[in-house]
Protein backbone atom coordinates (compact mmCIF):
# COMPACT_ATOMS: atom_id res chain seq x y z
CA UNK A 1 -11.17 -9.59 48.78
CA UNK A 2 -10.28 -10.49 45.40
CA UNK A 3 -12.94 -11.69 42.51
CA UNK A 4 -11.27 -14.33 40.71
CA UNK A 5 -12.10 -14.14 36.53
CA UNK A 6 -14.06 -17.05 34.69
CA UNK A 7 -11.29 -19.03 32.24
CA UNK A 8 -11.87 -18.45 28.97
CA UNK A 9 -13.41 -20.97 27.07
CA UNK A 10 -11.02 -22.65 24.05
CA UNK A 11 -11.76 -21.69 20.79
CA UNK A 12 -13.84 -23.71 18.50
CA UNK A 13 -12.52 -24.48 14.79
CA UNK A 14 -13.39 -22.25 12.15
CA UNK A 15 -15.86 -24.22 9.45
CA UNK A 16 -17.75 -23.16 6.26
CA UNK A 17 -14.28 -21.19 4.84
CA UNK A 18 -14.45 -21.60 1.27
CA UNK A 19 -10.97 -22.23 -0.12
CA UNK A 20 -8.85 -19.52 -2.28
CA UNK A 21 -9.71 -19.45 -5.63
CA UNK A 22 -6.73 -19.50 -7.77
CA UNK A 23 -6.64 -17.08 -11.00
CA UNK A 24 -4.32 -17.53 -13.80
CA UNK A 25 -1.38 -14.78 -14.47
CA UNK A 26 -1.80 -11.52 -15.83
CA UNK A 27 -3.60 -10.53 -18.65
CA UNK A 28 -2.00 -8.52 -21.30
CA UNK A 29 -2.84 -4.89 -21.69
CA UNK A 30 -4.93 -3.78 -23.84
CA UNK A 31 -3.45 -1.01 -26.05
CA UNK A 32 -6.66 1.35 -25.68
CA UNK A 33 -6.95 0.82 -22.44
CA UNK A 34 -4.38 4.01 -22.25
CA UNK A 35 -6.98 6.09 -23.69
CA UNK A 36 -9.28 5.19 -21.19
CA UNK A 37 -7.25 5.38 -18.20
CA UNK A 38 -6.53 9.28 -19.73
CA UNK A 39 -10.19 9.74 -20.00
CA UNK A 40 -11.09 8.76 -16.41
CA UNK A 41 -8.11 11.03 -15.23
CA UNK A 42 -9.67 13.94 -17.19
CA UNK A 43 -12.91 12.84 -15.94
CA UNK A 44 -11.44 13.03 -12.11
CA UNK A 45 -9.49 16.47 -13.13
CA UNK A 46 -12.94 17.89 -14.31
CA UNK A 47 -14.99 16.73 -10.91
CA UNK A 48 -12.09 18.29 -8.76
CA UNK A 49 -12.70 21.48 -10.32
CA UNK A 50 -16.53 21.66 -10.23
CA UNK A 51 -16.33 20.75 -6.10
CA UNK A 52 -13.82 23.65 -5.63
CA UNK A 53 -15.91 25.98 -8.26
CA UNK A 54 -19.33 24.65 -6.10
CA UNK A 55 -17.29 25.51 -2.93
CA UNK A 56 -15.77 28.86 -4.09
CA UNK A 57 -19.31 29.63 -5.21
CA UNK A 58 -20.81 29.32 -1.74
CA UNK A 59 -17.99 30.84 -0.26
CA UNK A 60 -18.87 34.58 -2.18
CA UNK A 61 -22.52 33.33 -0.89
CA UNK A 62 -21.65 32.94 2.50
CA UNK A 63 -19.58 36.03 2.41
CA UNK A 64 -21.98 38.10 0.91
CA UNK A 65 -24.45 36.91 3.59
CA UNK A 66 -26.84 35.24 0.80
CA UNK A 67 -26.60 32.05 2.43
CA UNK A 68 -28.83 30.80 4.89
CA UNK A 69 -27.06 27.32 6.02
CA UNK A 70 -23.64 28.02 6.51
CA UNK A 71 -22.84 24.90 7.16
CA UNK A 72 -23.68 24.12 3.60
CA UNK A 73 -20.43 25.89 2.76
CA UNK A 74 -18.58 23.95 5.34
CA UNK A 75 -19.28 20.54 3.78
CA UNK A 76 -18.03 21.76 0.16
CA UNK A 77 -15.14 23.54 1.39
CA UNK A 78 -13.97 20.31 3.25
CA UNK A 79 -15.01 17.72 0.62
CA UNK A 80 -13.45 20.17 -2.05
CA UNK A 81 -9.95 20.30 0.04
CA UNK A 82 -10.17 16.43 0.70
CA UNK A 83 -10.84 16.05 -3.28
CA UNK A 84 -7.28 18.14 -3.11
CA UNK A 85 -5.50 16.12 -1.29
CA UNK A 86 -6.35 13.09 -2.58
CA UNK A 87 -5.37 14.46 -6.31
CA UNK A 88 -2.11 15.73 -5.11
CA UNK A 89 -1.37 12.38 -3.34
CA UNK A 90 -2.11 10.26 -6.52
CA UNK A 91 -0.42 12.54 -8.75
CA UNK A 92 3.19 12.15 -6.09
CA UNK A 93 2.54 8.90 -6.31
CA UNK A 94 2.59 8.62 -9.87
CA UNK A 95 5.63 11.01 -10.61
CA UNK A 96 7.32 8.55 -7.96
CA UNK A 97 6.44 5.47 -10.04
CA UNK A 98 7.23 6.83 -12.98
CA UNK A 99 10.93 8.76 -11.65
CA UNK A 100 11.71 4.64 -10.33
CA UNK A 101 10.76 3.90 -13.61
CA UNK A 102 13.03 6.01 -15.11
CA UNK A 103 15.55 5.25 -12.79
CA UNK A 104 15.91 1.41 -13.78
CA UNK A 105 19.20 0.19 -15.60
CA UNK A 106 18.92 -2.06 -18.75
């Protein structure tokens, strides 16, 4: 015995889309926005730093049994080795850019 499936119904057309919005080209830089793309790198640099300090801190806590939720320690260790990775992968990326850079003729 063999159930036979339903058809599926057709689809209906989509309505209500809004079209694309076209913007015009690209802006030119503006020359301090250097300075502020170096401040919110230090500003990234310093928050990497206090997770791993906040997770090294609760690491001499846990180890020194002072620390009643362990898994307190858990969640800074991982978010501080995420925060890691994440910096490391930005930063390849950006010595990549910048070696293609570099590496284009006149």
């Amino acid at each position: 015995m063999t159930a036979t499936m339903p058809a599926i119904p057709p689809m209906t057309s989509v309505t209500g889309v809004p079209p694309v919005a076209v913007t015009s080209g690209v802006e030119r830089a503006n020359p301090a926005s250097g300075a502020e793309f170096g401040n919110e790198l230090t500003r990234g640099i310093d928050a990497l730093q206090q997770t791993q300090a906040s997770a090294d801190n609760l690491a001499t806590k846990a180890a020194t049994g002072s620390l009643n939720d362990i898994t307190t320690y858990m969640i800074a260790a991982n978010e501080a080795s995420i925060a890691t990775s994440l910096t490391t992968a930005v930063r390849d990326k950006a010595v990549a850019a910048f070696t293609s850079i570099m590496n284009m003729q006149m």
